[in-house]
N, C-alpha and C. Protein backbone atom coordinates (compact mmCIF):
# COMPACT_ATOMS: atom_id res chain seq x y z
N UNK A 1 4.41 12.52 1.87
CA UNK A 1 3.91 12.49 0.51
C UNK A 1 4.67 13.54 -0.28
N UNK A 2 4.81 13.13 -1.26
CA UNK A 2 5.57 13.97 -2.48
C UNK A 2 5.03 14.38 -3.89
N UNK A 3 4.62 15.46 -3.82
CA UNK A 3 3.40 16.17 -5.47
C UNK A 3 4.95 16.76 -5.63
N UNK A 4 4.47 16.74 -7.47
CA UNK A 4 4.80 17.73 -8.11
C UNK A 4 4.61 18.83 -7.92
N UNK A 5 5.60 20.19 -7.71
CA UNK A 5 5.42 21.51 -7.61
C UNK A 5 5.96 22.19 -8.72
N UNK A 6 4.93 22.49 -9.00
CA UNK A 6 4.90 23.42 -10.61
C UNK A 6 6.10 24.80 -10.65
N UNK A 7 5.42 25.11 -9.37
CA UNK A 7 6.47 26.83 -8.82
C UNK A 7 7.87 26.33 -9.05
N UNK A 8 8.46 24.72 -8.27
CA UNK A 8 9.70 24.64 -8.43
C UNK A 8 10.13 24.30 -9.43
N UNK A 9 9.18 23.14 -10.11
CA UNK A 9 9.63 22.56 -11.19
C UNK A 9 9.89 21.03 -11.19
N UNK A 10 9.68 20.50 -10.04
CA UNK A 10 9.98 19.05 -9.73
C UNK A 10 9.32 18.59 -8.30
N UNK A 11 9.16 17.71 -8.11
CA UNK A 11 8.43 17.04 -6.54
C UNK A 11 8.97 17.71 -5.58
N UNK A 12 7.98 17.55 -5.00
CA UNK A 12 8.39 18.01 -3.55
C UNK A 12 7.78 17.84 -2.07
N UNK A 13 8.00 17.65 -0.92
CA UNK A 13 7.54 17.41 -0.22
C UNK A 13 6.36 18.12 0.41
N UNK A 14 4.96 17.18 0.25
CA UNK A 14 3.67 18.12 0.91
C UNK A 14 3.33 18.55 2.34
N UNK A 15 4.19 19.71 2.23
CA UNK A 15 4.10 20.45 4.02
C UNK A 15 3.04 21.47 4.43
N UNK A 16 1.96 20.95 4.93
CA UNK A 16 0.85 21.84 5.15
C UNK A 16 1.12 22.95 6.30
N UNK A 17 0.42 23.79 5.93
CA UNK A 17 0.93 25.21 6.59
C UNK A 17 0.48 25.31 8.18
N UNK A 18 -0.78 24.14 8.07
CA UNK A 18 -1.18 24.03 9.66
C UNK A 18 -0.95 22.61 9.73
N UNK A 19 -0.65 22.20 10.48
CA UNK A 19 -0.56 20.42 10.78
C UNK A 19 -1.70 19.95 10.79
N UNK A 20 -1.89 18.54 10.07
CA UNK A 20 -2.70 17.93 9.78
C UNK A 20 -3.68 18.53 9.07
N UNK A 21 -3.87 19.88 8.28
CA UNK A 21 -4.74 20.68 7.20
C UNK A 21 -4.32 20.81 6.23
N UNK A 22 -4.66 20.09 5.48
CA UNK A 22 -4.37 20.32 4.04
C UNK A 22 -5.50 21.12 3.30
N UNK A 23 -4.77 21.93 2.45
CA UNK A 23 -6.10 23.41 1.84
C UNK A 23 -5.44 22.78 0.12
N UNK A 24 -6.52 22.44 -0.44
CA UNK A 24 -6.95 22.56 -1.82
C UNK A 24 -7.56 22.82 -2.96
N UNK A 25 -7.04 24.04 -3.78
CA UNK A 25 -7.65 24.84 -4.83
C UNK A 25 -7.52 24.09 -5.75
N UNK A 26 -8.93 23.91 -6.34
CA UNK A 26 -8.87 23.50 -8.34
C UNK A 26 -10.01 24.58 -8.66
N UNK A 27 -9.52 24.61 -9.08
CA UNK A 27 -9.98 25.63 -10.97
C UNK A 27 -11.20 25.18 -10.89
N UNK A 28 -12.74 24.98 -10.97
CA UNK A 28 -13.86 24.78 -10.92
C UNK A 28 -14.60 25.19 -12.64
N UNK A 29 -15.69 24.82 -12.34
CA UNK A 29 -16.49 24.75 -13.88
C UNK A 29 -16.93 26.19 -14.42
N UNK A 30 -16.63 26.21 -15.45
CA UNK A 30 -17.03 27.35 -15.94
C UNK A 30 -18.64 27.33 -16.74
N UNK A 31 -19.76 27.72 -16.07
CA UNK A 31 -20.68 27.18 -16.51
C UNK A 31 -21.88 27.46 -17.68
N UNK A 32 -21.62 26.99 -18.65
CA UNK A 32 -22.40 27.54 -20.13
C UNK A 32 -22.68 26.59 -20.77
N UNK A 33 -22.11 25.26 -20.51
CA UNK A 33 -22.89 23.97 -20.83
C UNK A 33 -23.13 22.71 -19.85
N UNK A 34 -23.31 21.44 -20.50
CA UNK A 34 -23.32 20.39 -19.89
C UNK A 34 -22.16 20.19 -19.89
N UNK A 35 -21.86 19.21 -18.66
CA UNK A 35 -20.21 18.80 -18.23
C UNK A 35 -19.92 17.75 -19.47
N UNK A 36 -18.69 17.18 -19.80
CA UNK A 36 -18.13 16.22 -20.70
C UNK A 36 -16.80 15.29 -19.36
N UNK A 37 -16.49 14.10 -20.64
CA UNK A 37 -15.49 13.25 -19.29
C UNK A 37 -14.43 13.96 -19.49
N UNK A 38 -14.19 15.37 -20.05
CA UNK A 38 -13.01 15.74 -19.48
C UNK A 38 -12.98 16.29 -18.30
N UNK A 39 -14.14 16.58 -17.84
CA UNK A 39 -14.35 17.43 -16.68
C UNK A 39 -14.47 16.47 -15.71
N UNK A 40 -15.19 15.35 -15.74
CA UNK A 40 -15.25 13.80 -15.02
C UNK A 40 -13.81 13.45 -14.53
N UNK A 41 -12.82 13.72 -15.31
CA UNK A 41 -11.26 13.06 -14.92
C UNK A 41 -10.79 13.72 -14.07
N UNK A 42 -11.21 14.99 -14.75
CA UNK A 42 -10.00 15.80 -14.06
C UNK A 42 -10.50 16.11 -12.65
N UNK A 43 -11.98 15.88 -12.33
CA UNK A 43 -12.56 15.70 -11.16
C UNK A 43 -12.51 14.53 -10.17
N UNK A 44 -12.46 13.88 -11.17
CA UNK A 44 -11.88 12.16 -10.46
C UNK A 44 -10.84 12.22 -10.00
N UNK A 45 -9.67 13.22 -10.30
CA UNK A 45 -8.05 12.81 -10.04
C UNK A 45 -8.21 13.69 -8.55
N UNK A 46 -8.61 15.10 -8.44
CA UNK A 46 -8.60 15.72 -7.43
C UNK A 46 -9.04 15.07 -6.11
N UNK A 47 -10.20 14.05 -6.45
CA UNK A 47 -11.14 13.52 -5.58
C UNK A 47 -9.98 11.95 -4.61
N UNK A 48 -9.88 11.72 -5.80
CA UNK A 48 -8.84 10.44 -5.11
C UNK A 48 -8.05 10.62 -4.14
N UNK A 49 -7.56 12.05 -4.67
CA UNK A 49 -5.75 12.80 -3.83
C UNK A 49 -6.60 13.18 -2.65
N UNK A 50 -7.87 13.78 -2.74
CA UNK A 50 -8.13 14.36 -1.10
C UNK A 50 -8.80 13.02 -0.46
N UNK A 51 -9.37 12.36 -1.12
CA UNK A 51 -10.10 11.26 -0.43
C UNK A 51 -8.31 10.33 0.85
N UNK A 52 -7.85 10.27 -0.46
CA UNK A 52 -5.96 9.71 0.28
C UNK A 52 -5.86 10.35 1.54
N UNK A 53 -5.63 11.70 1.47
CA UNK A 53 -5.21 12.53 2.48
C UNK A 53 -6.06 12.71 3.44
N UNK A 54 -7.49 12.15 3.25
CA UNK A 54 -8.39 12.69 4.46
C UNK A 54 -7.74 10.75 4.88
N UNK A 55 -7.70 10.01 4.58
CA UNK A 55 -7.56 8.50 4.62
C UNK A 55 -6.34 8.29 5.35
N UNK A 56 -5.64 9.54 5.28
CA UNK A 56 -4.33 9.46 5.92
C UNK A 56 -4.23 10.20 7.49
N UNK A 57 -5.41 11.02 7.54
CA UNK A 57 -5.97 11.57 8.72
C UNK A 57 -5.78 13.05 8.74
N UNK A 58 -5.83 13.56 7.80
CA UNK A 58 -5.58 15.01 7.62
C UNK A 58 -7.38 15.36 7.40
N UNK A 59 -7.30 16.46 7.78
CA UNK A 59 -8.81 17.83 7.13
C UNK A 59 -8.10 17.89 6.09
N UNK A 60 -9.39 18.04 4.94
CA UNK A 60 -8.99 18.73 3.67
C UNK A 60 -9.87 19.59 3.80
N UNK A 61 -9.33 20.86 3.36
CA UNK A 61 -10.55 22.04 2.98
C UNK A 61 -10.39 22.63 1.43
N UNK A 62 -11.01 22.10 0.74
CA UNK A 62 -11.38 21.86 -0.46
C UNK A 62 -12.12 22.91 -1.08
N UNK A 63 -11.71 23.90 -1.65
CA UNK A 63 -11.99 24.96 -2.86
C UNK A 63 -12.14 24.89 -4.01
N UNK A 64 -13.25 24.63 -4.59
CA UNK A 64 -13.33 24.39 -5.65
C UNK A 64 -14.30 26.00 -6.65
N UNK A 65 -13.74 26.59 -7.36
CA UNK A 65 -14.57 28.18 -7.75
C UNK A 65 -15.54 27.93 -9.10
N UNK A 66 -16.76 28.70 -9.18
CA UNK A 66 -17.59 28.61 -10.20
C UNK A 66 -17.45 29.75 -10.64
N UNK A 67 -17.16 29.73 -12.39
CA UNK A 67 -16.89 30.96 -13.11
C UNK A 67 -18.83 31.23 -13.52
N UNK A 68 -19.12 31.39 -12.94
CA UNK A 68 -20.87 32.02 -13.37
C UNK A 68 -20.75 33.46 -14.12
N UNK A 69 -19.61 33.85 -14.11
CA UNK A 69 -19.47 34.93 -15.56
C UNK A 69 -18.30 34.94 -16.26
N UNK A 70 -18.85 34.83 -17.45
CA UNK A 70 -17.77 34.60 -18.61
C UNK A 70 -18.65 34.79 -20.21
N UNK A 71 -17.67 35.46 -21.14
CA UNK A 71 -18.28 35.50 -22.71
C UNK A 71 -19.32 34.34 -23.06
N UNK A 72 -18.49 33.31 -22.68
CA UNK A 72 -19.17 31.93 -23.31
C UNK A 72 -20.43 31.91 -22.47
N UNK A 73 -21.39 32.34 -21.18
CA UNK A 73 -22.10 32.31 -20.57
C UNK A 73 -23.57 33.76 -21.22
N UNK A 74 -22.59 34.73 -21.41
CA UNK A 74 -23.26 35.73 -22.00
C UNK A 74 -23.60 35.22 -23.61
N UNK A 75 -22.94 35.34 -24.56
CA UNK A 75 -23.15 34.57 -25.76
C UNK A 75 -24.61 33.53 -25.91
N UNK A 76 -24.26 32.63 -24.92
CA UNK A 76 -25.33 31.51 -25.20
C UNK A 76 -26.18 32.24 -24.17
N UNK A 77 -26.70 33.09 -23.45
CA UNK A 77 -27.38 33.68 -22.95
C UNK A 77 -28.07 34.66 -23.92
N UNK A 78 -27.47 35.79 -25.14
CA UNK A 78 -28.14 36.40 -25.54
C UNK A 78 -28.54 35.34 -26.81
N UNK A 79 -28.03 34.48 -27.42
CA UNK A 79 -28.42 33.73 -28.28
C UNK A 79 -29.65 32.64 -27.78
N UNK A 80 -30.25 32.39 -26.62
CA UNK A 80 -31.39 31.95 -26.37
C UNK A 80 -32.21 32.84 -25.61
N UNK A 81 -31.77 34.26 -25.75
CA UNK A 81 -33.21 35.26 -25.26
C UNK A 81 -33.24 35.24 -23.52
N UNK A 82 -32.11 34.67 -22.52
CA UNK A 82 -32.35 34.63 -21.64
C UNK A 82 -31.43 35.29 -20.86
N UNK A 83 -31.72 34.99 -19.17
CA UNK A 83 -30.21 35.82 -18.55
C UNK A 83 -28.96 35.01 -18.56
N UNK A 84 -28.05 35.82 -18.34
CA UNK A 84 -26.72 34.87 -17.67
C UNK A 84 -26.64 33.98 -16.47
N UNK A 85 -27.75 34.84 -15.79
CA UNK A 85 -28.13 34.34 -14.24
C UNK A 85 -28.55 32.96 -14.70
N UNK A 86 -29.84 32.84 -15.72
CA UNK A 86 -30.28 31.60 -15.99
C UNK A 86 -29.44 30.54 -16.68
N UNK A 87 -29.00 31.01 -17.16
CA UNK A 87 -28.13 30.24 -18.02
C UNK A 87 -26.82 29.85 -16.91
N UNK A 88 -26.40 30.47 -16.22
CA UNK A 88 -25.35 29.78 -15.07
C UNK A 88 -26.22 29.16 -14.23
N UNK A 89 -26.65 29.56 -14.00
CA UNK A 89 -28.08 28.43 -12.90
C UNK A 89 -27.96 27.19 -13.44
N UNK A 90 -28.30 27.07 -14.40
CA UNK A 90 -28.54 25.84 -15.40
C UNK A 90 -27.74 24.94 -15.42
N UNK A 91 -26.25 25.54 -15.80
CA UNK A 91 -25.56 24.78 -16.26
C UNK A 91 -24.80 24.08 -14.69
N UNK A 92 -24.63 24.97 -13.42
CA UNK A 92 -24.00 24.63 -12.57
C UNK A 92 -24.73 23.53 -11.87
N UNK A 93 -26.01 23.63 -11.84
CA UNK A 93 -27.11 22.18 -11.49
C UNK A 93 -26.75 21.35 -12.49
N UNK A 94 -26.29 21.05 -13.76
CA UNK A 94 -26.10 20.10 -14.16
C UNK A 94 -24.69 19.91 -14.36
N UNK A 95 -24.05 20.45 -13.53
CA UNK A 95 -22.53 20.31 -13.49
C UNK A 95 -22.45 19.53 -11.83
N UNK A 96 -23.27 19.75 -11.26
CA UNK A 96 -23.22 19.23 -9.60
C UNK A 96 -23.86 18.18 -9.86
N UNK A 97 -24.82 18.19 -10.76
CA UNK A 97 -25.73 16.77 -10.55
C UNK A 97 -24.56 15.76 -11.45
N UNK A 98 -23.80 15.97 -12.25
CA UNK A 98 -22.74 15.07 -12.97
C UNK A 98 -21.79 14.58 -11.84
N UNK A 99 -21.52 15.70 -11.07
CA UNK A 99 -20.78 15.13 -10.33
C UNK A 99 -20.92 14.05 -8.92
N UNK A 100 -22.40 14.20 -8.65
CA UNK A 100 -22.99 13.39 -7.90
C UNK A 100 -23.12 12.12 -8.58
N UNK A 101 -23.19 11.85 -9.77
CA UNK A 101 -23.29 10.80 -10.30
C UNK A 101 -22.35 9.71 -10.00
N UNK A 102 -21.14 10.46 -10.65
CA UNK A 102 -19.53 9.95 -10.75
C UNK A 102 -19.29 9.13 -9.03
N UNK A 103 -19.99 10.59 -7.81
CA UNK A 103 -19.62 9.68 -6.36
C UNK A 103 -18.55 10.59 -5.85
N UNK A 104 -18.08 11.82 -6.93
CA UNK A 104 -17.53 13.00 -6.07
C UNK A 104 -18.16 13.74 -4.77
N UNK A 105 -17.00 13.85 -4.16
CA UNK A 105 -17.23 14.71 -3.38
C UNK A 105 -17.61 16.34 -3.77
N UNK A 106 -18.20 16.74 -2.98
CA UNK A 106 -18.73 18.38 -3.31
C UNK A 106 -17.27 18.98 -2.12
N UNK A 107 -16.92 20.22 -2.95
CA UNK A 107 -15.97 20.91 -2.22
C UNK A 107 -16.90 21.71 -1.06
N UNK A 108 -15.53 21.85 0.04
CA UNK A 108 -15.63 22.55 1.68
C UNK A 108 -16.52 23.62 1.16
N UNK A 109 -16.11 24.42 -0.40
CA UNK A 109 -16.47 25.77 -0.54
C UNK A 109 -16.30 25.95 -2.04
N UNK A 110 -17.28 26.38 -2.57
CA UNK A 110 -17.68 27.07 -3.85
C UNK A 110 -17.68 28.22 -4.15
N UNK A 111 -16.74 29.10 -3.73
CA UNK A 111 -16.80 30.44 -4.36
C UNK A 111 -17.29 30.86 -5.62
N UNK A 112 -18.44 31.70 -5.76
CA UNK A 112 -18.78 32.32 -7.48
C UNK A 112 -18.07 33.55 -7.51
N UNK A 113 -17.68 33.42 -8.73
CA UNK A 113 -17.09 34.34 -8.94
C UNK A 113 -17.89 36.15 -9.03
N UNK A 114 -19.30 35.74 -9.58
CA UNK A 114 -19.93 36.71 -9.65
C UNK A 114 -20.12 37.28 -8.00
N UNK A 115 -19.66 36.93 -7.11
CA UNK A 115 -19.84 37.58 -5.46
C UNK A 115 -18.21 38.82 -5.40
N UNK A 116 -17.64 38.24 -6.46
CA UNK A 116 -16.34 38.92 -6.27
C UNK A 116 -15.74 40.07 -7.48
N UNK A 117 -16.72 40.14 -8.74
CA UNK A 117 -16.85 41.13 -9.44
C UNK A 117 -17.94 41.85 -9.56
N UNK A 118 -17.89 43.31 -10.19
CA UNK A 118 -19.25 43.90 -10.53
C UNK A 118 -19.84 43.73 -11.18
C-alpha cells in the first residue's frame, strides 16, 4: 500500500515498524460542542483506511486524543456558570455517541489531554 507522506512530500510506501502493526494517530475532538459532518468525514475517512488494513490482516492500534482543555471549553464554561470538567464531559458523550451512530469504530486508545497537563 502506498499513502501520501506529508514529511516527504509525495506517496510512499506503508512500512510498519513492527510487521503486520500498523499504529495510527488522528487529531481527535476538541470538545466544547456538538459534533458537525465535518467531523463525520473526516472520521469516516480514517475508519475506512483502518477497517482496509485490519481487512488486509494487519492490528491496527488506533489513537485517537481528546483535547478536554482548551479556551473554547473554558469560555463556554464560564459563560454557562459551569466547569470545564462539565462542559468536556458533555460534549465528549455527544461526540462518541455521534460517532456510534455513523458505525465508527472507537479508537485502541483515547488519550485526554488533561492527564498530560497541569
Amino acid at each position: 500500500m502506498r499513502l501520501h507522506d506529508t514529511a516527504l512530500g509525495h506517496p510512499a510506501d506503508l512500512v510498519p515498524r513492527r510487521p503486520g502493526v500498523v499504529s495510527m494517530y488522528i487529531c481527535g475532538p476538541t470538545v466544547y460542542d456538538h459534533p458537525h459532518v465535518g467531523h463525520g468525514r473526516f472520521l469516516l475517512v480514517f475508519d475506512v483506511l483502518r477497517r482496509y488494513l485490519e481487512w488486509g490482516g494487519n492490528e491496527v492500534v488506533y489513537v485517537s486524543n481528546v483535547t478536554d482543555i482548551d479556551d473554547k471549553i473554558i469560555t463556554r464554561a464560564n459563560k454557562e456558570g459551569r466547569s470545564a470538567e462539565d462542559v468536556a464531559v458533555e460534549f465528549e458523550k455527544a461526540s462518541y455517541d455521534a460517532v456510534a451512530r455513523l458505525g465508527v469504530k472507537r479508537p485502541t486508545h483515547d488519550p485526554h489531554a488533561t492527564a498530560y497537563v497541569g
